[in-house]
Each structure stands twice: as C-alpha cells, then as structure tokens.
N, C-alpha and C. Protein backbone atom coordinates (compact mmCIF):
# COMPACT_ATOMS: atom_id res chain seq x y z
N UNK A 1 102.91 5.62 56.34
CA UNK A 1 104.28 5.18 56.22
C UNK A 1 105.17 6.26 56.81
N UNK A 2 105.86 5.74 58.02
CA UNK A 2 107.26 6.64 58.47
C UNK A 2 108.00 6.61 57.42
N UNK A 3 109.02 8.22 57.56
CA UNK A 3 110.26 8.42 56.99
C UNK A 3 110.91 7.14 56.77
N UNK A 4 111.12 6.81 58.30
CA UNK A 4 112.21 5.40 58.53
C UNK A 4 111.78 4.19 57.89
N UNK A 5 110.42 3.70 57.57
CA UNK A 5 110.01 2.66 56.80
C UNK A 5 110.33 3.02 55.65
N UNK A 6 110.01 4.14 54.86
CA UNK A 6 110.45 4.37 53.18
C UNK A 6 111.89 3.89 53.50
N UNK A 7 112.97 4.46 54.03
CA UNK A 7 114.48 4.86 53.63
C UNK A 7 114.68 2.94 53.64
N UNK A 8 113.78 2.32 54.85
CA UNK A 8 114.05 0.73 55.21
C UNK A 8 113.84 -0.02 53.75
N UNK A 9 112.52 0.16 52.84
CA UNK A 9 112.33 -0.07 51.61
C UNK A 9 113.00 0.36 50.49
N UNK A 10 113.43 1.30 50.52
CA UNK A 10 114.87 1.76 49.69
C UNK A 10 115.79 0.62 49.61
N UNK A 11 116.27 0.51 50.75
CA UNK A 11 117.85 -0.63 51.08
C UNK A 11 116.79 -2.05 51.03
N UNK A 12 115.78 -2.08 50.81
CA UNK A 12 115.23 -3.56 50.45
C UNK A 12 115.40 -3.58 49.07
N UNK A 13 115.21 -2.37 48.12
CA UNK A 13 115.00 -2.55 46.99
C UNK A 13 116.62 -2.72 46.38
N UNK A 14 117.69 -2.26 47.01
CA UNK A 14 118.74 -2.22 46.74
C UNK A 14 119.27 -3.84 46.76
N UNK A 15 118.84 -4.74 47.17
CA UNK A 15 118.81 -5.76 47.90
C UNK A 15 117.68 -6.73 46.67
N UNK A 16 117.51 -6.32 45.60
CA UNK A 16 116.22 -7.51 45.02
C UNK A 16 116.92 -8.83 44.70
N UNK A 17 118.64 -8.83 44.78
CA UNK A 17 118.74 -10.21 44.48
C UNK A 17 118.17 -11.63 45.85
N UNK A 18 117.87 -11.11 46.84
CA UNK A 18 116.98 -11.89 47.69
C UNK A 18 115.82 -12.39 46.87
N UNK A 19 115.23 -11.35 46.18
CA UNK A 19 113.87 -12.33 46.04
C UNK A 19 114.17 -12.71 44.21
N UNK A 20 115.22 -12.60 43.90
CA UNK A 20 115.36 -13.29 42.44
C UNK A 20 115.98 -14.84 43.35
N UNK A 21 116.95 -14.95 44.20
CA UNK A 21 117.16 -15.96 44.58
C UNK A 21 115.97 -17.01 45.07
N UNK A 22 115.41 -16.18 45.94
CA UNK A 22 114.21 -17.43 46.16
C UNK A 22 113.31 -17.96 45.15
N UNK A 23 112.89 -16.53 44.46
CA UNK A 23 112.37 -17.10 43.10
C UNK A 23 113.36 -18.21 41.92
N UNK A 24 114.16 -18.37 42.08
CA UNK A 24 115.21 -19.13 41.43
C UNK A 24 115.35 -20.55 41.68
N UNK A 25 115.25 -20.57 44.05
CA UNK A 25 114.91 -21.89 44.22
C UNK A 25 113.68 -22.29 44.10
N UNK A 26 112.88 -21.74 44.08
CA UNK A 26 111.25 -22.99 44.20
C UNK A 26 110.72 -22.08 43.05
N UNK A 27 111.12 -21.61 42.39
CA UNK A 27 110.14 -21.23 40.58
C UNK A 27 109.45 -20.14 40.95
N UNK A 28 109.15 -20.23 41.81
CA UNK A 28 107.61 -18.92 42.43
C UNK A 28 107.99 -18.16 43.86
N UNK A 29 107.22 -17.29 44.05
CA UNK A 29 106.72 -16.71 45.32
C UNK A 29 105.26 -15.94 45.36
N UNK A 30 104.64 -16.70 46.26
CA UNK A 30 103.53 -16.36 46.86
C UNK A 30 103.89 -15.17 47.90
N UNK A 31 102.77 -15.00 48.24
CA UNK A 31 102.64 -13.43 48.84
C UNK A 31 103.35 -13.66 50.32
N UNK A 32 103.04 -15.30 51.47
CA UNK A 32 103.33 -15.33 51.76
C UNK A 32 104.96 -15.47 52.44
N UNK A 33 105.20 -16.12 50.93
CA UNK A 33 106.78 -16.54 50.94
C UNK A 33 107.75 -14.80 51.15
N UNK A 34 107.05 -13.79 50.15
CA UNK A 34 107.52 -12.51 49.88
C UNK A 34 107.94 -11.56 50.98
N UNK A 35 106.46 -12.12 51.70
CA UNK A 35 106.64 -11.58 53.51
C UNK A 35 107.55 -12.16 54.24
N UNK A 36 107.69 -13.58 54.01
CA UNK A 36 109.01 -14.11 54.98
C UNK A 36 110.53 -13.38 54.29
N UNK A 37 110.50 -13.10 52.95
CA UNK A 37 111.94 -12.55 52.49
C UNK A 37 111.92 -11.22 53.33
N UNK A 38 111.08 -10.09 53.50
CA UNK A 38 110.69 -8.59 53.74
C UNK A 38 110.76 -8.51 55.23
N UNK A 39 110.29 -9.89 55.91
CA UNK A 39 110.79 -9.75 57.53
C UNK A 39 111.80 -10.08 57.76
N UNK A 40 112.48 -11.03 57.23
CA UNK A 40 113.82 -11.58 57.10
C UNK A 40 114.90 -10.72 57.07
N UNK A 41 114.71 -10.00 56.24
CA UNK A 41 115.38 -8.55 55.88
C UNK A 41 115.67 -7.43 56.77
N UNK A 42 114.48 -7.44 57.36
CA UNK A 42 114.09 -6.30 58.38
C UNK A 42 114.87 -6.71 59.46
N UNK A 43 115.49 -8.08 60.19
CA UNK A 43 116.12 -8.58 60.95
C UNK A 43 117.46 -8.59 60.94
N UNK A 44 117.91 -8.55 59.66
CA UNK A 44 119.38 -8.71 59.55
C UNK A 44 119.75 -7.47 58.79
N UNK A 45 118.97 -6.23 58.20
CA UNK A 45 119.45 -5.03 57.81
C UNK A 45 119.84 -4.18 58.82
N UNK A 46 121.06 -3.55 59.15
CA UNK A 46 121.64 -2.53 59.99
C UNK A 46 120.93 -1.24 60.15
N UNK A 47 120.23 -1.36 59.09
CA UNK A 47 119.13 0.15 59.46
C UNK A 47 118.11 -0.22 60.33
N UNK A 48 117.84 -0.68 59.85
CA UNK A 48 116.14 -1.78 60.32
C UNK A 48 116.59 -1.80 61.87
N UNK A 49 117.56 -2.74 62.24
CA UNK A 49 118.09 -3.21 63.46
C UNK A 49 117.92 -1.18 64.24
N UNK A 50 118.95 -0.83 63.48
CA UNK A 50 118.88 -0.05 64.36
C UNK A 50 118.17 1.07 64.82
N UNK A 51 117.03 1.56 64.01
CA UNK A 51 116.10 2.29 63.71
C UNK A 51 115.02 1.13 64.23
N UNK A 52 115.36 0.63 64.62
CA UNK A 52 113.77 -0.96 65.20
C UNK A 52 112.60 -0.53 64.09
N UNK A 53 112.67 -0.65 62.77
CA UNK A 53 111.85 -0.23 61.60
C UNK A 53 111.63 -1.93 60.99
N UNK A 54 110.45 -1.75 60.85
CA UNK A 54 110.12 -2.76 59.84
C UNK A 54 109.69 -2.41 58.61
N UNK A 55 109.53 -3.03 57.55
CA UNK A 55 108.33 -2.83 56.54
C UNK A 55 107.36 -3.04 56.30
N UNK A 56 106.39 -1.72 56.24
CA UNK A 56 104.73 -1.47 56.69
C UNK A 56 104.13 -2.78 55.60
N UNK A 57 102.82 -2.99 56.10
CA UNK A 57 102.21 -3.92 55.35
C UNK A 57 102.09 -3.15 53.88
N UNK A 58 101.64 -1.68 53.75
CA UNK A 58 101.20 -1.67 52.45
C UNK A 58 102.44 -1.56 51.70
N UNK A 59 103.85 -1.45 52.15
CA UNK A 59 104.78 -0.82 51.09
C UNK A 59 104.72 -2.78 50.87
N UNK A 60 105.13 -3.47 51.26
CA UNK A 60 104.63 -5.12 50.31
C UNK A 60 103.93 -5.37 50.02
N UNK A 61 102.39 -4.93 50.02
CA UNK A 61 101.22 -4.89 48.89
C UNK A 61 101.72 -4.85 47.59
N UNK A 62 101.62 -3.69 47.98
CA UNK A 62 102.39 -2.53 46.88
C UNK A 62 103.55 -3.33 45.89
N UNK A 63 104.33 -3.25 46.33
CA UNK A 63 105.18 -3.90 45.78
C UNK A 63 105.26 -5.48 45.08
N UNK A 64 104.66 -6.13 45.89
CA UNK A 64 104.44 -7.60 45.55
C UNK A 64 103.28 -7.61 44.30
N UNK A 65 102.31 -6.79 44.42
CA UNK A 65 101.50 -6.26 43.30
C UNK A 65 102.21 -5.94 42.09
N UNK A 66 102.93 -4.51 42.14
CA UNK A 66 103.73 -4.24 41.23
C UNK A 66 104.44 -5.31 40.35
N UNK A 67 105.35 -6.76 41.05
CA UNK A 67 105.94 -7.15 40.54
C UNK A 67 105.16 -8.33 39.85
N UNK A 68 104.06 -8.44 40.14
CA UNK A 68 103.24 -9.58 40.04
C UNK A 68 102.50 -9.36 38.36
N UNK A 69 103.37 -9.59 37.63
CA UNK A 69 102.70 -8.94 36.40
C UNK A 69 101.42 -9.07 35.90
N UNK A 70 101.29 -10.64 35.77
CA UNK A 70 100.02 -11.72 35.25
C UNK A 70 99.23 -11.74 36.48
N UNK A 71 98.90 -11.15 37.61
CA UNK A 71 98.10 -11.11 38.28
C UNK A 71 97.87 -12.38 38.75
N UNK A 72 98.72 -13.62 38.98
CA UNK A 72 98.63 -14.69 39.25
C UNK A 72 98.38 -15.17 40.52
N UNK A 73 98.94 -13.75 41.33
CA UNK A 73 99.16 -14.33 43.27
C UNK A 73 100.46 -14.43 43.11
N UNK A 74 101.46 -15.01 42.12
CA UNK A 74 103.13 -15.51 42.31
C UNK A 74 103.95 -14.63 41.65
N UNK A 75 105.54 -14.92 41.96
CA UNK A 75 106.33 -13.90 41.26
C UNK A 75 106.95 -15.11 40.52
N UNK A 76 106.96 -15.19 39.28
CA UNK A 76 107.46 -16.41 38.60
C UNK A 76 109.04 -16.09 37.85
C-alpha cells in the first residue's frame, strides 16, 4: 500500500455515509456491490482524481471484512 492509497482510504472512511446509503437502499451489500461504492469514489474524490490513486484491493478486503460482522459475505 502507497502513502497516496492510505491518505485515499482515509477520505473514503470520512465518507461512510455512501455505504450506509446503499446499504439502506437494497438491505445488503455484497462484496461486489462494496467494490462498485470504493471505485465509484475513487472517480469522483479530488484526491483520487488528482493523485490518479485508487483503492488497493487489500485495503477493501480489509475493510469489507472488518465491517462484515456475522461473517455472512453482506453488510446488512
């Protein structure tokens, strides 16, 4: 993980009402859905844009793990 990917995951985390919203419309998120919020992000954040930074696969492991309490696969 670059510098510039952590600081990019920082301002994602600053940002969790994205994935309470999606979780809000369809009840869940799958791992895949999580990745479309995390690239999504990476496109329209001013750091991201301008640092051409994405977020590494493992910092959304990681994370999507973390939040995944019941070990279900979903964020409910």
């Amino acid at each position: 993980m670059t510098f510039n990917e952590f600081i990019a995951f920082q301002y994602f985390l600053q940002n969790l009402d994205l994935l309470k919203n999606k979780v809000s419309q369809y009840r869940y998120m799958d791992y895949d859905m999580f990745c479309d919020v995390t690239n999504n992000f990476c496109k329209t954040n001013e750091f991201c844009i301008a640092k051409k930074v994405k977020i590494s696969e493992n910092q959304k492991k990681a994370c999507f793990l973390l939040l995944d309490l019941d070990e279900s696969g979903e964020l409910e």
